[in-house]
PDB file of N, CA and C in Angstrom:
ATOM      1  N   UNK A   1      22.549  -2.673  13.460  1.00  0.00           N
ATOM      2  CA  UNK A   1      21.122  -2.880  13.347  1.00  0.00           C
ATOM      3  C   UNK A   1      20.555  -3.204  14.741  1.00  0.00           C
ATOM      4  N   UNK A   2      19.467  -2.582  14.800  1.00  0.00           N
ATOM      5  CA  UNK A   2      18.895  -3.072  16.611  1.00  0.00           C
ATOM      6  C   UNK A   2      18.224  -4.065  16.293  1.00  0.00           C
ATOM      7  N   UNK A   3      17.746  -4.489  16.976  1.00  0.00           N
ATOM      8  CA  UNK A   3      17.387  -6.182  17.478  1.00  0.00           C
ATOM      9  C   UNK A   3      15.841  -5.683  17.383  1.00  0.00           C
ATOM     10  N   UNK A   4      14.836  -6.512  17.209  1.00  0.00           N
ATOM     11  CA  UNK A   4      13.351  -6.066  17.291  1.00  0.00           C
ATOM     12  C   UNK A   4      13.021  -5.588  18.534  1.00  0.00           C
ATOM     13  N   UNK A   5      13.574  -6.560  19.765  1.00  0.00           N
ATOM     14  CA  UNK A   5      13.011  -6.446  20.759  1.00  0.00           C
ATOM     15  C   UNK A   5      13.191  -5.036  20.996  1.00  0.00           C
ATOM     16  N   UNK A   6      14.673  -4.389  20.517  1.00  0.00           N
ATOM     17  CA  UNK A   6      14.989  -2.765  21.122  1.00  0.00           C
ATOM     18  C   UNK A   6      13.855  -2.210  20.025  1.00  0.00           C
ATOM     19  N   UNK A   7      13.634  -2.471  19.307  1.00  0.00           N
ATOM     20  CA  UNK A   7      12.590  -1.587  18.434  1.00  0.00           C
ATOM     21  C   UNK A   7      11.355  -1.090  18.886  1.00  0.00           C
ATOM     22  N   UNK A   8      10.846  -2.293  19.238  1.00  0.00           N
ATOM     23  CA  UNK A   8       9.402  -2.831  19.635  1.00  0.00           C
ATOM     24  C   UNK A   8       9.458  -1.981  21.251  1.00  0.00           C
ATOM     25  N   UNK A   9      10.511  -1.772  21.911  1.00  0.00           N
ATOM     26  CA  UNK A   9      10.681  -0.976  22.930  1.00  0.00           C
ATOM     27  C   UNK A   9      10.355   0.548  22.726  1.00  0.00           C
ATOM     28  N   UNK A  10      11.602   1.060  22.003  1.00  0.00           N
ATOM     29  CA  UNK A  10      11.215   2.434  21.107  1.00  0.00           C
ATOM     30  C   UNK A  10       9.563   2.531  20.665  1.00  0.00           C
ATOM     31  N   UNK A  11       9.306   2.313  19.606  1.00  0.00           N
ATOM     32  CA  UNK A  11       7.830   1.847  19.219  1.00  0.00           C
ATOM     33  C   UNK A  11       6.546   1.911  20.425  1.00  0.00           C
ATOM     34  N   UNK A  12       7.322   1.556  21.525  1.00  0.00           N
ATOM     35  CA  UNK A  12       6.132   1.613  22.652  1.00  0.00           C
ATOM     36  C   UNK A  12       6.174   2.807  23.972  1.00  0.00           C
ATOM     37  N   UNK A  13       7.710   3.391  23.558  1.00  0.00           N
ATOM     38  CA  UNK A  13       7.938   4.204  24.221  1.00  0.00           C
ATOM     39  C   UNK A  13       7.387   5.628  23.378  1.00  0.00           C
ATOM     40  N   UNK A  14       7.137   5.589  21.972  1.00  0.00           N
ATOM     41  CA  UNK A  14       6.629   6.626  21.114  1.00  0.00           C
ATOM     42  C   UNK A  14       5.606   6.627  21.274  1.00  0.00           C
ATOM     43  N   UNK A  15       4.812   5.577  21.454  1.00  0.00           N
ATOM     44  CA  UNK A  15       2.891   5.743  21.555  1.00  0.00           C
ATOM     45  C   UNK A  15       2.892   6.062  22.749  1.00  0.00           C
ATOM     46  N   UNK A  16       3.453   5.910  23.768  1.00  0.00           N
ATOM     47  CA  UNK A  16       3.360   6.259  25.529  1.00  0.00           C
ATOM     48  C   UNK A  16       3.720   8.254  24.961  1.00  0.00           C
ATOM     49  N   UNK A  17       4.664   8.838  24.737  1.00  0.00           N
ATOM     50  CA  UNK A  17       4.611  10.274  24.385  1.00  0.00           C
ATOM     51  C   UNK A  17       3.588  10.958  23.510  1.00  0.00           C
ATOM     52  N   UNK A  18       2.705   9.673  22.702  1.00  0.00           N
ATOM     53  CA  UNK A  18       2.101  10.602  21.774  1.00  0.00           C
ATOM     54  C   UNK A  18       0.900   9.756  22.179  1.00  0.00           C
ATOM     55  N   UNK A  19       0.525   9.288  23.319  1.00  0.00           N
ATOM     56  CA  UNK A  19      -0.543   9.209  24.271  1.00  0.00           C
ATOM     57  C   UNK A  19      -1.636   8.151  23.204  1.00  0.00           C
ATOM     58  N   UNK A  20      -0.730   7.295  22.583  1.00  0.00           N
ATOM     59  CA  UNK A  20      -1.376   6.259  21.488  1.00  0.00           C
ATOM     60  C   UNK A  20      -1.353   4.546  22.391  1.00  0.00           C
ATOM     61  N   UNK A  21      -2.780   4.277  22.679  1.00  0.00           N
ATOM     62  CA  UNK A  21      -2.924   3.601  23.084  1.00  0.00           C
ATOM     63  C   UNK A  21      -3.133   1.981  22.611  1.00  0.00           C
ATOM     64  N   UNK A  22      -2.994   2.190  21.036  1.00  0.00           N
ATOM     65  CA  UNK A  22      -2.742   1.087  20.656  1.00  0.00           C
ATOM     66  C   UNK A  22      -1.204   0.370  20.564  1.00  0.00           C
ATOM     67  N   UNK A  23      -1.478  -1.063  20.672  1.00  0.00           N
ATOM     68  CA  UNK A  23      -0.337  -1.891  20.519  1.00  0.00           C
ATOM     69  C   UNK A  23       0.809  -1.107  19.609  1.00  0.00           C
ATOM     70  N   UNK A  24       1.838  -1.547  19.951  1.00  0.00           N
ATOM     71  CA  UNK A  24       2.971  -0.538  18.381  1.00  0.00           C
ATOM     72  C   UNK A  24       4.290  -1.910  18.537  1.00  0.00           C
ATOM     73  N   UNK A  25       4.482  -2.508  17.344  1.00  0.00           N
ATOM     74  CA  UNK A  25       5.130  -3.292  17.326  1.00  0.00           C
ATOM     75  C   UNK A  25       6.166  -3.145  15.965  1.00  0.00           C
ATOM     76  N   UNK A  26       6.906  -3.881  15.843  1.00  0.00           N
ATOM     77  CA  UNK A  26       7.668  -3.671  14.962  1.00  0.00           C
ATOM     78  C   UNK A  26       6.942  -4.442  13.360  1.00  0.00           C
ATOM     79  N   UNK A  27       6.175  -5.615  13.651  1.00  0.00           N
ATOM     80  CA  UNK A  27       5.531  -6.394  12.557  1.00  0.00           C
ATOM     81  C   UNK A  27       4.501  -5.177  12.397  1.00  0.00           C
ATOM     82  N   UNK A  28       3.515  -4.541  13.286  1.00  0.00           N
ATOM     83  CA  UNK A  28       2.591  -4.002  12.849  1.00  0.00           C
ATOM     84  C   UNK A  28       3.065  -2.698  12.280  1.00  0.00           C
ATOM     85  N   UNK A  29       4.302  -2.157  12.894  1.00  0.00           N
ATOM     86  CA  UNK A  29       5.146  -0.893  11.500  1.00  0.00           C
ATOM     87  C   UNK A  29       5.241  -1.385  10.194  1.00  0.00           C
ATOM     88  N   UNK A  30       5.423  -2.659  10.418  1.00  0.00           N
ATOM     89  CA  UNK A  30       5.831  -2.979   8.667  1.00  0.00           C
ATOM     90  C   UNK A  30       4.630  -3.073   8.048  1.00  0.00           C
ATOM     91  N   UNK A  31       3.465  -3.659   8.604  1.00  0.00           N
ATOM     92  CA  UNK A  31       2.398  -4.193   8.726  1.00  0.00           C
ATOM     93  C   UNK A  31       1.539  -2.811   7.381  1.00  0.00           C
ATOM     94  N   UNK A  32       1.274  -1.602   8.386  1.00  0.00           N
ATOM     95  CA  UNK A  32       1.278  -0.559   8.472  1.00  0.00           C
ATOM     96  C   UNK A  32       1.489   0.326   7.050  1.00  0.00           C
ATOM     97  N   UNK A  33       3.092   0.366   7.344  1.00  0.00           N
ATOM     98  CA  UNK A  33       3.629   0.933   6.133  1.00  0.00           C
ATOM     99  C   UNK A  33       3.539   0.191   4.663  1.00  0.00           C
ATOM    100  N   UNK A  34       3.033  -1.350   4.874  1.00  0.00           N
ATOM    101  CA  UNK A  34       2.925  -1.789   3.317  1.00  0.00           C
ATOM    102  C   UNK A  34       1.335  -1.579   2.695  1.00  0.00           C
ATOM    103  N   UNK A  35       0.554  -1.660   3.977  1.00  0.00           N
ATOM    104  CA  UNK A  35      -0.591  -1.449   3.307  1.00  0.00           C
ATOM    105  C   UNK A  35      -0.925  -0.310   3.508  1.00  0.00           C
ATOM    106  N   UNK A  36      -0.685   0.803   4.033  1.00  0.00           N
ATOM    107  CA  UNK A  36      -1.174   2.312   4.335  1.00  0.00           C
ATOM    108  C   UNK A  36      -0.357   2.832   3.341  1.00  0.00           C
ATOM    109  N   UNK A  37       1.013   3.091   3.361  1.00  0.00           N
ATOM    110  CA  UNK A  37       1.969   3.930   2.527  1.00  0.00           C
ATOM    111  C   UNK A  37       2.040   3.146   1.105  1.00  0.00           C
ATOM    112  N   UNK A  38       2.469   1.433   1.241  1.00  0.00           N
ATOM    113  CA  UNK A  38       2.874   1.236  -0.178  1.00  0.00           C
ATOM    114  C   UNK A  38       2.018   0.762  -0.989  1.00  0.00           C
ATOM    115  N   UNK A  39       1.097  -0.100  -0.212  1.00  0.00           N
ATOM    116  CA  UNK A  39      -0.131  -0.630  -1.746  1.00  0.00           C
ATOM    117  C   UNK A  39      -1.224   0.568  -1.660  1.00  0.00           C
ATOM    118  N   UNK A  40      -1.607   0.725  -0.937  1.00  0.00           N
ATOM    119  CA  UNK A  40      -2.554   2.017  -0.907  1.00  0.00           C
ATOM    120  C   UNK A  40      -2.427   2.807  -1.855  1.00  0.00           C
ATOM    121  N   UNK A  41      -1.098   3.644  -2.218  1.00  0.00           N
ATOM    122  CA  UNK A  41      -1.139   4.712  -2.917  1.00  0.00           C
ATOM    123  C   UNK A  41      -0.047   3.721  -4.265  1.00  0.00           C
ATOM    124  N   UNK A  42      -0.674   2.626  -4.733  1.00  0.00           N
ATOM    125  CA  UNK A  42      -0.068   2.338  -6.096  1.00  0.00           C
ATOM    126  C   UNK A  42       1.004   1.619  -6.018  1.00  0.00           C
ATOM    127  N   UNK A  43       1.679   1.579  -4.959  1.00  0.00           N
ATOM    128  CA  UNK A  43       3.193   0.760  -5.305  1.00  0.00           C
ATOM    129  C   UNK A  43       2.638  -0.623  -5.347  1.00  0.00           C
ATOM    130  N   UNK A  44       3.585  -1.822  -6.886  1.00  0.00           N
ATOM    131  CA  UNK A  44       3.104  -2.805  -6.932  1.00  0.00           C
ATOM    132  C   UNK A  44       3.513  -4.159  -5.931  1.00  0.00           C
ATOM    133  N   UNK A  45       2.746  -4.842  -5.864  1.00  0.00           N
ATOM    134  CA  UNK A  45       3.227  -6.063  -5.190  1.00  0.00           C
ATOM    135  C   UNK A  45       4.533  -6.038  -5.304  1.00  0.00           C
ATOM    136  N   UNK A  46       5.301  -6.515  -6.614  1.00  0.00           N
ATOM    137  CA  UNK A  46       6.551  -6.663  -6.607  1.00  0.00           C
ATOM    138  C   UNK A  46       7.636  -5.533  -5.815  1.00  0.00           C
ATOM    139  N   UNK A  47       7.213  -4.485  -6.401  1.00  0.00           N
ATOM    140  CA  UNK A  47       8.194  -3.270  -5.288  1.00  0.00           C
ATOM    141  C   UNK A  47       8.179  -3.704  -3.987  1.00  0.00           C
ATOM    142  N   UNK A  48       6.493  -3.324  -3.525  1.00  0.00           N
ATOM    143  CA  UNK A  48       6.440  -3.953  -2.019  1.00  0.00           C
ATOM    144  C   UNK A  48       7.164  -4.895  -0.973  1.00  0.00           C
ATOM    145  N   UNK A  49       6.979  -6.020  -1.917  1.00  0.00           N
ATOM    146  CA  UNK A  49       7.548  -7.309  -1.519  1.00  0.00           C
ATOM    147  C   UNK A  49       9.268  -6.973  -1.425  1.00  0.00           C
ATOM    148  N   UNK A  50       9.893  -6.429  -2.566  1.00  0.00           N
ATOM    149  CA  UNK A  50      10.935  -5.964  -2.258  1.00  0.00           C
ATOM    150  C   UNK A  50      11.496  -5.181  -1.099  1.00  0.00           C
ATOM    151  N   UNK A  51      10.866  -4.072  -0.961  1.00  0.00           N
ATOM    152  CA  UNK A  51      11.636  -3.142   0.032  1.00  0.00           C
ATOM    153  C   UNK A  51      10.713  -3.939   1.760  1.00  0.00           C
ATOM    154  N   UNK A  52      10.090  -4.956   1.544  1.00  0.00           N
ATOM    155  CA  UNK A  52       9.733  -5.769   2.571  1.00  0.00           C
ATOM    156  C   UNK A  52      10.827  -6.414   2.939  1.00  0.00           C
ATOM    157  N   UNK A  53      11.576  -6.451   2.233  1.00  0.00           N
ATOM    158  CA  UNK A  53      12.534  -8.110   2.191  1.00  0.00           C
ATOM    159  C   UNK A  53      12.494  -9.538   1.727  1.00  0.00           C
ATOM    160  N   UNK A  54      10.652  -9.311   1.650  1.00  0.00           N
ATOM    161  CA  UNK A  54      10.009 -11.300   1.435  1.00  0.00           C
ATOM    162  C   UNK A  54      11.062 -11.707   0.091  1.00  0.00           C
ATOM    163  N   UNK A  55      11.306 -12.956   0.268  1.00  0.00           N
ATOM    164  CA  UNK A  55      11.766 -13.983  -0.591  1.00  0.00           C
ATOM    165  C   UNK A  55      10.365 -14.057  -1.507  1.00  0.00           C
ATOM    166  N   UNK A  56       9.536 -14.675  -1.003  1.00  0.00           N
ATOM    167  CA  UNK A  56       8.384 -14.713  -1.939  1.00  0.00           C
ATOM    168  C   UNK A  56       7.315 -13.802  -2.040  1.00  0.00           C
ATOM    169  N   UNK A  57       6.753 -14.014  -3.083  1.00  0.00           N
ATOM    170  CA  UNK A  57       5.828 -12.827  -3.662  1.00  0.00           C
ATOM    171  C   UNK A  57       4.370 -13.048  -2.839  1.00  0.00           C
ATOM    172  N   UNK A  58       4.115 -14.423  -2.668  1.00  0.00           N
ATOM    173  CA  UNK A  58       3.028 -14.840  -1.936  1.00  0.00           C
ATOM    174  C   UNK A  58       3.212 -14.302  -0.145  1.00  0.00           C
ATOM    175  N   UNK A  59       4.165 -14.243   0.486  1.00  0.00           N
ATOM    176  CA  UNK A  59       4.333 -13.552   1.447  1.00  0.00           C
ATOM    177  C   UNK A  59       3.753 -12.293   1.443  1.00  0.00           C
ATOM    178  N   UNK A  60       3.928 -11.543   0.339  1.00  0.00           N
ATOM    179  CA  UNK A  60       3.363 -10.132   0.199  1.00  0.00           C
ATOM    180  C   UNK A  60       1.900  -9.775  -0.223  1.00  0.00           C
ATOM    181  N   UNK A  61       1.945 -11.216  -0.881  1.00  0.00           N
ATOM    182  CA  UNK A  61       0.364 -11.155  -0.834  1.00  0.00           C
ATOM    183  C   UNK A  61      -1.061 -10.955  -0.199  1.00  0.00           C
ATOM    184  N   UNK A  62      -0.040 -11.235   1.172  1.00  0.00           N
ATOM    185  CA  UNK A  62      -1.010 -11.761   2.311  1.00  0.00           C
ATOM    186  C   UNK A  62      -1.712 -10.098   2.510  1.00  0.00           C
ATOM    187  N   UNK A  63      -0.668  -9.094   2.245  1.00  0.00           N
ATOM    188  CA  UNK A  63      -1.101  -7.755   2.826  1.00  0.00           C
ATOM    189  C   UNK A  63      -2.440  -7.035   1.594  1.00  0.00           C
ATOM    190  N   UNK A  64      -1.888  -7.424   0.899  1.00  0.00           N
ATOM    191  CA  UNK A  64      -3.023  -6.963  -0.345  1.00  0.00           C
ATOM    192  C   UNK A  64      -4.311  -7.707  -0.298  1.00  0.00           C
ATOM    193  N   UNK A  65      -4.689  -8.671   0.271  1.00  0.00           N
ATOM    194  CA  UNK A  65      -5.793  -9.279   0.401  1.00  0.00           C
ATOM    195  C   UNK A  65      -6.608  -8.332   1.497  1.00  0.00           C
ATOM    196  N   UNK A  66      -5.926  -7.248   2.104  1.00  0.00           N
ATOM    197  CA  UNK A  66      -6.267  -6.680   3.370  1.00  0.00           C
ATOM    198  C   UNK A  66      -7.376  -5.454   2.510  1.00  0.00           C
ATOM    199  N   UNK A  67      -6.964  -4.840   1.538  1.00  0.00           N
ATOM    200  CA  UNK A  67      -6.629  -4.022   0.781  1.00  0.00           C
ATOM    201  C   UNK A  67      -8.495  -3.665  -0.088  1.00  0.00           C
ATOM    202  N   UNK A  68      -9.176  -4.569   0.359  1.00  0.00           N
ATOM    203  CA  UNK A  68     -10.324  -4.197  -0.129  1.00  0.00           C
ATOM    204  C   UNK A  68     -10.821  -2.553  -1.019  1.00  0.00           C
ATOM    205  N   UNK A  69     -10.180  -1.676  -0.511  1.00  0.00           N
ATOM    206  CA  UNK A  69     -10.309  -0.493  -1.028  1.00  0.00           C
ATOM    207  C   UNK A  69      -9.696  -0.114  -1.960  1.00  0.00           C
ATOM    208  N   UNK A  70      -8.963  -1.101  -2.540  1.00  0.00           N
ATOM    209  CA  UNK A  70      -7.882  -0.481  -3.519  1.00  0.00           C
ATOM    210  C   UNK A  70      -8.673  -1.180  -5.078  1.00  0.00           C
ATOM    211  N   UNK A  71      -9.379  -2.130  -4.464  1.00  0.00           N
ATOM    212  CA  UNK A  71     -10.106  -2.895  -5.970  1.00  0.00           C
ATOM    213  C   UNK A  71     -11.296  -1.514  -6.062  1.00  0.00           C
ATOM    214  N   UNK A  72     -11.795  -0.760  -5.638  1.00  0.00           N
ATOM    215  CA  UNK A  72     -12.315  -0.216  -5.914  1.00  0.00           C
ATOM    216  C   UNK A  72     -12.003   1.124  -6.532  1.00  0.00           C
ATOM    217  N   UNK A  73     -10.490   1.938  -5.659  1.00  0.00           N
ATOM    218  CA  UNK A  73      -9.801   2.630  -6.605  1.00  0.00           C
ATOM    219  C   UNK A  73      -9.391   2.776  -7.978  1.00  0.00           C
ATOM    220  N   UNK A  74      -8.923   1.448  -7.723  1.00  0.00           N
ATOM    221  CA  UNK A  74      -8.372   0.818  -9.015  1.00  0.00           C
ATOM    222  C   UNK A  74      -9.260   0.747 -10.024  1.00  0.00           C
ATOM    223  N   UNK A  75     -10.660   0.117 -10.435  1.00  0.00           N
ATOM    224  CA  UNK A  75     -11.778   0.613 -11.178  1.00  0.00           C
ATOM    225  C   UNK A  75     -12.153   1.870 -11.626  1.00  0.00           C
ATOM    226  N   UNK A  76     -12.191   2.601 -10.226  1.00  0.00           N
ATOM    227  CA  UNK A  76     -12.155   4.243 -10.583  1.00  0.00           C
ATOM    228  C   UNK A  76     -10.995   4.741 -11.453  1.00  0.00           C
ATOM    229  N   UNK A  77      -9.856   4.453 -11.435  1.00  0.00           N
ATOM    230  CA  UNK A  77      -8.737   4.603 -12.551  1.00  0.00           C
ATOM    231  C   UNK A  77      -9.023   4.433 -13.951  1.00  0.00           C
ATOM    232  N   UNK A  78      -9.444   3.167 -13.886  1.00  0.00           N
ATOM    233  CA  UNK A  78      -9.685   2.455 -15.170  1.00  0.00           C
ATOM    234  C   UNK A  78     -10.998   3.246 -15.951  1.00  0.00           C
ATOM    235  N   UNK A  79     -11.666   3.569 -15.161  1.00  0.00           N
ATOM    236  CA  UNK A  79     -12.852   3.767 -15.741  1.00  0.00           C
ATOM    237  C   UNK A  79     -12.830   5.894 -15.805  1.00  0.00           C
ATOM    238  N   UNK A  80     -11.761   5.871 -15.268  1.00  0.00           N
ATOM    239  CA  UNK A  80     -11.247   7.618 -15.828  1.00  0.00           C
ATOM    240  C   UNK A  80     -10.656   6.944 -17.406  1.00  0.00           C
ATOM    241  N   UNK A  81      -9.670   6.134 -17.221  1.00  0.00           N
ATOM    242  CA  UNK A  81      -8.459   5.821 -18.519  1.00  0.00           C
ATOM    243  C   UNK A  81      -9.631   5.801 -19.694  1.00  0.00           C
ATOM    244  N   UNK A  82     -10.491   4.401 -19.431  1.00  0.00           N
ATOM    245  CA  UNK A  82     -11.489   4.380 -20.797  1.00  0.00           C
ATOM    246  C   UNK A  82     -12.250   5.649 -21.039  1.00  0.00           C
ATOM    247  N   UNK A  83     -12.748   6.701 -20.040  1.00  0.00           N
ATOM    248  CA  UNK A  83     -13.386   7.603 -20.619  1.00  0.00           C
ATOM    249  C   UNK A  83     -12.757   8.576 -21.245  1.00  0.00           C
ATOM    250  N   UNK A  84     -11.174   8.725 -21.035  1.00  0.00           N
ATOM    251  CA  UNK A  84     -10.335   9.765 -21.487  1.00  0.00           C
ATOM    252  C   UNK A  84     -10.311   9.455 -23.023  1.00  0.00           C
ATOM    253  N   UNK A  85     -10.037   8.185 -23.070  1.00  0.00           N
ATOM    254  CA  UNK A  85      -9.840   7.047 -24.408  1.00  0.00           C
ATOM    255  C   UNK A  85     -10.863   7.476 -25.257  1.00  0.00           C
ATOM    256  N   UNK A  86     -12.143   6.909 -24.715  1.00  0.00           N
ATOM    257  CA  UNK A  86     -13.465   7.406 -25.626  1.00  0.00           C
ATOM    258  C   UNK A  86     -13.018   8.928 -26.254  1.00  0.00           C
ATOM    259  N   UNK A  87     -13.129   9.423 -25.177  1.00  0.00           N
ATOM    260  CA  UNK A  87     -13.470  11.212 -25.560  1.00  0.00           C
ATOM    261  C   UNK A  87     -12.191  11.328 -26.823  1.00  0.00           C
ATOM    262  N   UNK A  88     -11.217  11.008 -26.423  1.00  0.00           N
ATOM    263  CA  UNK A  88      -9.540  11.075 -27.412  1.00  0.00           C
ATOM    264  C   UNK A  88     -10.138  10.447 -28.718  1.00  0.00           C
ATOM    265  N   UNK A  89     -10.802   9.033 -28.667  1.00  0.00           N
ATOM    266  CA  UNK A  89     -11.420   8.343 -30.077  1.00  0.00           C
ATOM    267  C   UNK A  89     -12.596   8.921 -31.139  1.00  0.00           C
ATOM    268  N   UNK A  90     -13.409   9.780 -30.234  1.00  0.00           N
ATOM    269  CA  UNK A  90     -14.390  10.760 -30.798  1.00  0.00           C
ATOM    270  C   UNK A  90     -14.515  11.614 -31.351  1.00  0.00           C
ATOM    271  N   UNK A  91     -13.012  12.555 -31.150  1.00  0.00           N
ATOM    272  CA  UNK A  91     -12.401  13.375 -31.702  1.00  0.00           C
ATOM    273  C   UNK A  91     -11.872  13.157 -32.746  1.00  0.00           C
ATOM    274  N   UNK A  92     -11.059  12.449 -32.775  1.00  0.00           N
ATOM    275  CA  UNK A  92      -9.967  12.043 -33.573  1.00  0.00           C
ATOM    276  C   UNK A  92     -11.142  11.082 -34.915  1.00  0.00           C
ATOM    277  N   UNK A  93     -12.612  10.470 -34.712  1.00  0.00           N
ATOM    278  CA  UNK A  93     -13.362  10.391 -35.774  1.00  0.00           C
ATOM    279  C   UNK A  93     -13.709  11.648 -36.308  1.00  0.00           C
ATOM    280  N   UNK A  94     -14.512  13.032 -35.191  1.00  0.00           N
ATOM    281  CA  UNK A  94     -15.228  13.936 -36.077  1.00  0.00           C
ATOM    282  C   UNK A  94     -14.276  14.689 -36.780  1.00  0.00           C
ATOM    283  N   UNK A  95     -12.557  14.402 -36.579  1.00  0.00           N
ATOM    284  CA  UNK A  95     -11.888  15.275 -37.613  1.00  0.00           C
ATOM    285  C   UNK A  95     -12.172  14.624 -39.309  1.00  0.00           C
ATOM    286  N   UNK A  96     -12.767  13.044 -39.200  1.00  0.00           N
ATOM    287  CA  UNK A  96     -12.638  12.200 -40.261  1.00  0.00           C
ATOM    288  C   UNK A  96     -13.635  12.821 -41.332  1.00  0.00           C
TER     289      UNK A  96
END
């Protein structure tokens, strides 16, 4: 396993080739990948927190508070589910 510091090296030697001028660290990869790749597109806290490593769930929490956009996704879901529901319940009366 490399050490952060060799990471955080790599990491800064990749944004120097791909002419990325922001910071690149090894916290902000993880940083990154939990709220861009894993809560973003659905994976739950608990998974998250898992393939994070955290011991606690409140550790993982911290990233979902970031996450403002996902309470709004998430509504949009819900509010497809109930209309599918309706339309499925409407039917299933006018056969009555």
């Amino acid at each position: 396993m490399k050490s952060n510091q060799k990471l955080n090296a790599y990491l800064k030697e990749l944004a120097d080739i791909c002419e990325i001028t922001k910071p690149m660290t090894m916290h902000i990869a993880r940083h990154t990948f939990a709220t861009t790749v894993l809560l973003s597109n659905g994976v739950s806290m608990e998974a998250t927190s898992k393939m994070l490593g955290h011991s606690s769930l409140k550790t993982t929490q911290i990233y979902g508070k970031i996450l403002e956009t996902r309470v709004g996704s998430e509504m949009e879901m819900l509010k497809a589910k109930l209309s599918t529901k309706i339309k499925s319940d409407k039917k299933r009366e006018a056969k009555f």
